[in-house]
Protein backbone atom coordinates (compact mmCIF):
# COMPACT_ATOMS: atom_id res chain seq x y z
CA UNK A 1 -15.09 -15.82 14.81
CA UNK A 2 -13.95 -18.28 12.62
CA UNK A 3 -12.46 -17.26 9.45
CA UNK A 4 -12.85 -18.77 6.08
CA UNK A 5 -10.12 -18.42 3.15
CA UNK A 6 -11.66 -18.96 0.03
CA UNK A 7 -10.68 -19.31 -3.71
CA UNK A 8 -11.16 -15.93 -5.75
CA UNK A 9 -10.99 -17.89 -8.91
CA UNK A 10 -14.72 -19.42 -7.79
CA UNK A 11 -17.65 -17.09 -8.81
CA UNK A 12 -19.53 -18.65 -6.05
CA UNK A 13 -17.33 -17.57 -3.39
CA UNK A 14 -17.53 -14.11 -5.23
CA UNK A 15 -21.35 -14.13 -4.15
CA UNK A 16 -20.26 -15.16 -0.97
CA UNK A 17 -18.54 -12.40 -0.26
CA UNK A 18 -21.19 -10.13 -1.79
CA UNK A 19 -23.46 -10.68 -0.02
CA UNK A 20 -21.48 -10.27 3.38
CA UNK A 21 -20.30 -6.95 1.73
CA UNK A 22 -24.43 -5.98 1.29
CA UNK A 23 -25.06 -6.69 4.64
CA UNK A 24 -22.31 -4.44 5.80
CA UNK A 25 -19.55 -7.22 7.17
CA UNK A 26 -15.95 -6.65 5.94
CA UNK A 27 -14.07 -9.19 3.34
CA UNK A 28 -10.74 -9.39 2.62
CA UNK A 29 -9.72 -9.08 -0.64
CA UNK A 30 -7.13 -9.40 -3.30
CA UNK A 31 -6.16 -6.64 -5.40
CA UNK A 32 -2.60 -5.87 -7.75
CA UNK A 33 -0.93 -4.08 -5.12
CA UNK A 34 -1.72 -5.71 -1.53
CA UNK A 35 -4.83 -6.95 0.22
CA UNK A 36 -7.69 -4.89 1.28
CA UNK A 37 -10.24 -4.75 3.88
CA UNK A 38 -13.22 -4.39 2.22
CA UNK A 39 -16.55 -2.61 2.93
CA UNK A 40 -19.33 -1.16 1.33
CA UNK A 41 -17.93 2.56 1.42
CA UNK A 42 -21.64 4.08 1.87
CA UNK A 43 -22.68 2.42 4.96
CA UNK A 44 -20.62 4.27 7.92
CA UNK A 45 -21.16 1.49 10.55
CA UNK A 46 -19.76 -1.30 7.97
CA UNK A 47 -16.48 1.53 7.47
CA UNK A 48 -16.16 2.27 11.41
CA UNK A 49 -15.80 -1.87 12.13
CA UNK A 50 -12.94 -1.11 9.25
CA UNK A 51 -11.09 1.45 11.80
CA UNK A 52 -11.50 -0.83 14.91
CA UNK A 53 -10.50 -4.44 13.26
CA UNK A 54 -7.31 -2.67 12.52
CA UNK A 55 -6.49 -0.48 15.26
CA UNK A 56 -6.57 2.33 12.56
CA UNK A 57 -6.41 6.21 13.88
CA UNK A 58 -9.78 7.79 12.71
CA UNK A 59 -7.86 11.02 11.16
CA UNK A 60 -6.32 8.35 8.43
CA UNK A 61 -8.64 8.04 5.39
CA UNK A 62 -9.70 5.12 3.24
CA UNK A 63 -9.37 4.67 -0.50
CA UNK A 64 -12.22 3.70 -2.16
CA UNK A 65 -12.21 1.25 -4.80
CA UNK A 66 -14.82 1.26 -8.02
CA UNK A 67 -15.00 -1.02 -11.03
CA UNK A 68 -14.88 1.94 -13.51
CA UNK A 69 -13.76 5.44 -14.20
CA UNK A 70 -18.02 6.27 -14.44
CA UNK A 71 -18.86 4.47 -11.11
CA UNK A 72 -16.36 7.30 -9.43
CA UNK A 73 -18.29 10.46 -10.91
CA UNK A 74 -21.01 9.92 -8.22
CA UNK A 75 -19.16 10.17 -5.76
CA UNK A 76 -17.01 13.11 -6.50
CA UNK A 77 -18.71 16.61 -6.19
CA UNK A 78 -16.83 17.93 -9.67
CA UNK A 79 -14.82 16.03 -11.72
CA UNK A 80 -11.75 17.91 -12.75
CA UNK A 81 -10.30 18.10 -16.11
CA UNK A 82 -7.29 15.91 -15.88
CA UNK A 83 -9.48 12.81 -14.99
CA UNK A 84 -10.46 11.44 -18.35
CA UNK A 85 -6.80 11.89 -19.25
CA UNK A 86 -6.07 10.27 -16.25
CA UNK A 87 -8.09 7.43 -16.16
CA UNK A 88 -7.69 6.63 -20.01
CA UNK A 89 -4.26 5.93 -18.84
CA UNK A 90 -3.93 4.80 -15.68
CA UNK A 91 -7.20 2.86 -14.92
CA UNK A 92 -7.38 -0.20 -13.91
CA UNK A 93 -4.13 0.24 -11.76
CA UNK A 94 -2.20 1.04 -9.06
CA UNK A 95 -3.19 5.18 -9.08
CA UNK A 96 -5.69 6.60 -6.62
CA UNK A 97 -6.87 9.96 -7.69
CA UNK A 98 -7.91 12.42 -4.77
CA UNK A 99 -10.96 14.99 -5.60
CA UNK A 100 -13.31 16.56 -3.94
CA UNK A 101 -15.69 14.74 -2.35
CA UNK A 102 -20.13 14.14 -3.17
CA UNK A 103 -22.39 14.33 0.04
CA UNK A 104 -22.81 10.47 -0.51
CA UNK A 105 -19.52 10.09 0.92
CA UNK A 106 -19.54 9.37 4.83
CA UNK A 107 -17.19 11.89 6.69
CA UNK A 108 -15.37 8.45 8.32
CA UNK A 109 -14.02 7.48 5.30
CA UNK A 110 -12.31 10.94 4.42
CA UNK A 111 -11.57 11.56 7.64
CA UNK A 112 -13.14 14.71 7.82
CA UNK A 113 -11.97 15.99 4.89
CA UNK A 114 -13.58 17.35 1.57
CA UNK A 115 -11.81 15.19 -0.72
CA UNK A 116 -11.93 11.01 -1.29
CA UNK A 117 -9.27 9.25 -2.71
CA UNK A 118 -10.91 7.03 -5.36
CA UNK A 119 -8.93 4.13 -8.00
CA UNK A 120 -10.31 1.05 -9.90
CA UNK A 121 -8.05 -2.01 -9.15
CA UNK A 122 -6.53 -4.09 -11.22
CA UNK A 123 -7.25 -7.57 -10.01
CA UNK A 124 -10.18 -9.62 -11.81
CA UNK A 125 -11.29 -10.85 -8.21
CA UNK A 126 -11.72 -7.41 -6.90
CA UNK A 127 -13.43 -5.67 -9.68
CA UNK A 128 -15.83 -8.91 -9.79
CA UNK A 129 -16.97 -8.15 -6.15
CA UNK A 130 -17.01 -4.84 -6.55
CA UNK A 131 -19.30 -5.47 -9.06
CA UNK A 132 -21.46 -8.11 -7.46
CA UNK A 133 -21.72 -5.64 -4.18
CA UNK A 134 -23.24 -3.06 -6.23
CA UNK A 135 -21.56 -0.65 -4.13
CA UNK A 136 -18.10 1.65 -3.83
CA UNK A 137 -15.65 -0.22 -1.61
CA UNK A 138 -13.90 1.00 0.80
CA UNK A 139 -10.30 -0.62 1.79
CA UNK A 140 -7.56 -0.26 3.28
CA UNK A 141 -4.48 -2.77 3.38
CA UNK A 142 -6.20 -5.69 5.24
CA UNK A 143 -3.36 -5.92 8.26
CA UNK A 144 -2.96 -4.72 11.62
CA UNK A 145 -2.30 -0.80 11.41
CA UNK A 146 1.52 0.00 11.53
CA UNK A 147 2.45 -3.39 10.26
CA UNK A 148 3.86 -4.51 6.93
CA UNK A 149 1.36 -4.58 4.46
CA UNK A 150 -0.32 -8.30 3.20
CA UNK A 151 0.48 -9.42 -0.05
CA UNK A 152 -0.53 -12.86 0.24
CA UNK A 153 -3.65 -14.33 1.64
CA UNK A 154 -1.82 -16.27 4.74
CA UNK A 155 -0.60 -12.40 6.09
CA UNK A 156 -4.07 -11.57 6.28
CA UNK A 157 -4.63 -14.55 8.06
CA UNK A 158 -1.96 -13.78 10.58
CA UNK A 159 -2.92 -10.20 11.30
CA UNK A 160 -6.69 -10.11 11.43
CA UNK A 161 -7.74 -13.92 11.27
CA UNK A 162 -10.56 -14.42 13.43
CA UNK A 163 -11.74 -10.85 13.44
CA UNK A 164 -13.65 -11.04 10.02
CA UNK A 165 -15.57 -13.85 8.58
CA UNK A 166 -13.68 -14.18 4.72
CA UNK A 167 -10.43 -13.48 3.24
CA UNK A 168 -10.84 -13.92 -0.64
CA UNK A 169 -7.50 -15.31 -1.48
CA UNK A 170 -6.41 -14.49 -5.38
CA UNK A 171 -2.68 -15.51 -5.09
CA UNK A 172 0.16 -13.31 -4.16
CA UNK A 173 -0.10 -9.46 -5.07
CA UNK A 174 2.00 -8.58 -8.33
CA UNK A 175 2.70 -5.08 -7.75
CA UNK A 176 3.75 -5.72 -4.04
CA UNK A 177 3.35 -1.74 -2.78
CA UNK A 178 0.19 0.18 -2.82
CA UNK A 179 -1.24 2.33 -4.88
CA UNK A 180 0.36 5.97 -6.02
CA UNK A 181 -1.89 8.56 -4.49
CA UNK A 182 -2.48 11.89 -7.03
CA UNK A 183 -4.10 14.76 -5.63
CA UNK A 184 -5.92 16.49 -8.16
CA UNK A 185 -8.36 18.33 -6.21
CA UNK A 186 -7.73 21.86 -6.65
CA UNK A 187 -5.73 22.35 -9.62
CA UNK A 188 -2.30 21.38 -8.67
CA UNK A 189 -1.07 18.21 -9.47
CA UNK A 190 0.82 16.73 -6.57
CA UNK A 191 1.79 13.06 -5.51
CA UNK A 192 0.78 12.58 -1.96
CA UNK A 193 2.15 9.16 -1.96
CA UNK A 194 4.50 6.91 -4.29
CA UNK A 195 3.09 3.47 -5.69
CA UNK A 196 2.71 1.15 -8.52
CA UNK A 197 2.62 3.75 -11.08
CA UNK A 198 5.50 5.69 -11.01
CA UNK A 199 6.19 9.26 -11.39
CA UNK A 200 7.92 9.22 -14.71
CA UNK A 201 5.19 7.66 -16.21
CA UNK A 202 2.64 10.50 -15.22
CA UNK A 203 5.08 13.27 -16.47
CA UNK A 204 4.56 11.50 -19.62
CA UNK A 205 1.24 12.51 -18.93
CA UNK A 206 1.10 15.52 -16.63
CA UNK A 207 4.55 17.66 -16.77
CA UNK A 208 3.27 19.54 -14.29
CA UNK A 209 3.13 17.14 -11.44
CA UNK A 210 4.34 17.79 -8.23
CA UNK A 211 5.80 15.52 -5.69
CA UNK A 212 4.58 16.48 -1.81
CA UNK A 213 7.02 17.31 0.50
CA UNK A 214 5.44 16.08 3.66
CA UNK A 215 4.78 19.33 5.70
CA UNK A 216 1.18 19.95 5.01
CA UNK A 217 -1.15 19.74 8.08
CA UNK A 218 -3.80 18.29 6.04
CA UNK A 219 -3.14 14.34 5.77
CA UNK A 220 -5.15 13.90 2.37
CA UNK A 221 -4.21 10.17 1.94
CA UNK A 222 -2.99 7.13 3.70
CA UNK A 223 0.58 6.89 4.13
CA UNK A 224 1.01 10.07 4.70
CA UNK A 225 1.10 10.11 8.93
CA UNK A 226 1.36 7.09 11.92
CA UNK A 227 4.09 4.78 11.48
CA UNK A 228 4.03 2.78 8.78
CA UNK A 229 5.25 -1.21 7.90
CA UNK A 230 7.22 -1.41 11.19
CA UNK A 231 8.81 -4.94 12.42
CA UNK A 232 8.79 -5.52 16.25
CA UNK A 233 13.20 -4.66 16.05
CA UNK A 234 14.20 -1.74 14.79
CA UNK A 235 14.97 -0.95 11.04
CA UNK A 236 18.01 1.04 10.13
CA UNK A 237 18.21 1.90 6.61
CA UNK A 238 20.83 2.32 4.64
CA UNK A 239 21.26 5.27 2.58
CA UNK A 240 24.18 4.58 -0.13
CA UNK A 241 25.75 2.56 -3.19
CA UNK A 242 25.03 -1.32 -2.76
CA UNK A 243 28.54 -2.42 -2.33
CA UNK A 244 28.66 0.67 0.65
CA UNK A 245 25.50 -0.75 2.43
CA UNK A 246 26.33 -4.00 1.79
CA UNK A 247 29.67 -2.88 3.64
CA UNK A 248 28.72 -2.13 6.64
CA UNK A 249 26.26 -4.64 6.93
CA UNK A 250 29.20 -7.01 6.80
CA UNK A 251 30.80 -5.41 9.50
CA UNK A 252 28.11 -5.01 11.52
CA UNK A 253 25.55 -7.87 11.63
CA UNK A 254 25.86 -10.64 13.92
CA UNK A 255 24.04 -13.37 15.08
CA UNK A 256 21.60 -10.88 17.04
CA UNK A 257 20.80 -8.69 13.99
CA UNK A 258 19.45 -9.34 10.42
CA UNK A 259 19.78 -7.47 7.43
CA UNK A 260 17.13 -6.81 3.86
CA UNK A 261 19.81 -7.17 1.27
CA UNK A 262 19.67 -7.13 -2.57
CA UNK A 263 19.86 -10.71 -3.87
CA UNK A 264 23.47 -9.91 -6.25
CA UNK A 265 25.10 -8.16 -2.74
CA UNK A 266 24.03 -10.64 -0.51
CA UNK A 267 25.92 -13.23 1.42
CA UNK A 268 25.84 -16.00 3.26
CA UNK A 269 24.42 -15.71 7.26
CA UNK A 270 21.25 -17.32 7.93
CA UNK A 271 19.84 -13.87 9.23
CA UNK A 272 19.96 -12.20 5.74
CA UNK A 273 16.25 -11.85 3.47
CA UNK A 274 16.79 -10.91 -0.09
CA UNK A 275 14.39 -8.88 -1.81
CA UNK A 276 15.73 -8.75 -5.60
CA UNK A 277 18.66 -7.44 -7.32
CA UNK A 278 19.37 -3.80 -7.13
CA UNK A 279 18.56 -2.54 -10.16
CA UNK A 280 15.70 -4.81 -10.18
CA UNK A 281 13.00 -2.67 -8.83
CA UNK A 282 9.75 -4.20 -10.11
CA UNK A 283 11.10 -7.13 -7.71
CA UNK A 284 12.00 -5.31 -4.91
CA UNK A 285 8.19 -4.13 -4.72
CA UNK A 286 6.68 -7.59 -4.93
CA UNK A 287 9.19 -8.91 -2.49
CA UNK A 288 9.19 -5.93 -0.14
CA UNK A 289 6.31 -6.66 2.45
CA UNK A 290 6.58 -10.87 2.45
CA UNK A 291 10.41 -9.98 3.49
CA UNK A 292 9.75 -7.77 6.09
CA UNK A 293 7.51 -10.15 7.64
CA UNK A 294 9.73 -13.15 7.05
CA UNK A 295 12.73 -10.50 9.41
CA UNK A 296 9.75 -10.11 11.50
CA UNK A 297 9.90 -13.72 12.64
CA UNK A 298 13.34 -13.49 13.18
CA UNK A 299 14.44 -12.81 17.35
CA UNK A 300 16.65 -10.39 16.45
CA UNK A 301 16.99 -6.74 18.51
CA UNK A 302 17.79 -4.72 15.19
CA UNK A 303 17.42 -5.01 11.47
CA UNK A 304 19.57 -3.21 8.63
CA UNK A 305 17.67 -2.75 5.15
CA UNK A 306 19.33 -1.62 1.88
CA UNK A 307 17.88 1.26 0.12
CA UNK A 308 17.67 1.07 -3.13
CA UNK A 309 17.72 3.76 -6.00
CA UNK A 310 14.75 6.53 -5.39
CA UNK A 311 14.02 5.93 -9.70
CA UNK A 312 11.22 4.38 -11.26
CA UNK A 313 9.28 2.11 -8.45
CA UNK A 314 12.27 2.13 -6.35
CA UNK A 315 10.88 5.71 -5.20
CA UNK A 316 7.96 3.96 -3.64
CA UNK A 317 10.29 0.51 -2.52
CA UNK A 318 12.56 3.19 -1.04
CA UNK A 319 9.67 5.32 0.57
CA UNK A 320 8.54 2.13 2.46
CA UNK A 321 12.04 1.02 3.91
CA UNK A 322 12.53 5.02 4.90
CA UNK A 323 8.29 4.55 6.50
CA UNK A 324 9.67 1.37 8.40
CA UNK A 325 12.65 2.81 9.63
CA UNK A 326 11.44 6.20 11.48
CA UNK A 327 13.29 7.93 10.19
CA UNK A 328 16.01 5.38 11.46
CA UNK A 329 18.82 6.79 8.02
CA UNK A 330 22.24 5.91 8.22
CA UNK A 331 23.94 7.87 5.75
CA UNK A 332 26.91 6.49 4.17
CA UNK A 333 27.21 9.27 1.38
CA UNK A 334 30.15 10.81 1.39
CA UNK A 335 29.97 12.75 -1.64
CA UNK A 336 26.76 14.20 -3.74
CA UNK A 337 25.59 11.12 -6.39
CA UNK A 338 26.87 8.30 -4.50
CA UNK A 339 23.52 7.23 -3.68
């Protein structure tokens, strides 16, 4: 199959895409956090072709993207509380709220579960096409399962070109991470997953919120099992102050290993990709996945990634390095608040 990049600035090549969505073919498309791989979230065999494009494990479900807080009602069998709170806040943007799911929902895209995790982007393109489909979209990052996610039209490309007919290019993605995922299904607040929106900002909204702690058995959003963002070498992160990590990367890379540094610790060895400054989380983010793929291209047999400060979006930067890494932590705290 040959596939087409187009403009998302054209409304024709909104139609375009449309009209493939109607007729249950997938689309790549932009949103504010990375690119998705769309398809019409009611039509199960256009959402299984979703699973096997990516190589995605059918026990992972899909968020599904609407152009407004009323188009989500439907498909929700209650809508709790919170959610006008919520949405008045949050909506368009980088949360995904998790509630219990309507019948209209097919069981493959909440992977057997009773809830669906629901959010209204924040990209012009995708709530356009949303809104030309006439239909709830469901999409995942549009990339190879286990692989950094795209945030730029030309990733897409590289991962899944020639396995669907249109990527709908709208420039790079600002926010860089995905979405923050919010269970609010039965009463207790609880972030599944850290994102765009970050969790200070919700305690402004919620105090109650909870943050998961990874050992339920129920996997109730993306992100939260399978391997996640990995390069083809190995990622060891770094878990200290910058000028420790940035230490020991000194001592220890060579011209067989790279490094993801922060741009003000950096130095000079052509195997080193900056990512932003380290207090400078918002860039970090952005920067994040287009890095990772840029050390991916690198023959290299092991990588070593700064960590940065687990405040503000550098909870969700720092979730994805940990994600890429294994669980791969070298620990250079020595003493409680060096981090």
């Amino acid at each position: 199959m040959n596939t087409i990049i187009l403009d998302a600035g054209k409304k024709e090549n909104i139609m375009l895409c449309a009209e493939a969505i109607k007729s249950g073919n997938l689309v790549a498309i932009p949103t504010e956090t990375v690119y998705g791989l769309g398809a019409n979230a009611l039509n199960e065999k256009a959402v299984s072709a979703i699973f096997a494009t990516k190589g995605r494990q059918a026990d992972n479900p899909l968020i599904v993207h609407v152009a407004s807080p009323s188009d989500a009602k439907p498909l929700v069998s209650s809508v709790p509380p919170c959610f006008d709170m919520i949405v008045d806040m949050f909506w368009p943007g980088p949360l995904t709220l998790v509630m219990k799911k309507s019948a209209i929902i097919p069981s493959i895209v909440s992977a057997g579960l009773d809830t669906v995790a629901i959010r209204v982007p924040n990209h012009p393109a995708a709530l356009a096409l949303i809104r030309s489909s006439g239909c709830p979209i469901a999409a995942p990052s549009a990339n190879l399962s286990g692989s950094p996610s795209p945030t730029k039209a030309v990733h897409v490309n590289n991962d899944i070109g020639g396995k669907i007919k249109y990527i709908l290019d709208g420039g790079d993605c600002k926010v860089g991470v995905e979405s923050t995922v919010l269970d609010i299904s039965d009463g207790t607040l609880r972030i599944l997953r850290p994102g765009g929106v970050t969790l200070g900002e919700i305690k402004k909204l919620l105090q109650t919120v909870e943050l998961d702690d990874g050992t339920s058995s129920s996997v109730r959003s993306p992100g939260m099992k399978y391997r996640h963002y990995a390069t083809k070498a190995p990622i060891k992160a770094l878990l200290g102050s910058p000028s420790e990590t940035a230490e020991y990367i000194k001592r220890n890379i060579n011209g067989n290993t790279a490094a993801l540094m922060f741009d003000d610790f950096s130095f000079n060895h052509p195997n080193i990709v900056t990512f932003g400054a380290s207090e400078d989380h918002v860039a970090q983010a952005s920067k994040l996945f287009d890095a990772l793929r840029e050390l991916d291209s690198m023959d290299v047999s092991a990588i070593f990634a700064q960590i940065p400060k687990e405040d503000g979006l550098g909870m969700a930067v720092a979730n994805r390095i940990r994600k890429a890494a294994s669980g791969k932590i070298i620990s250079l705290v020595f003493c409680p608040g060096t981090g």
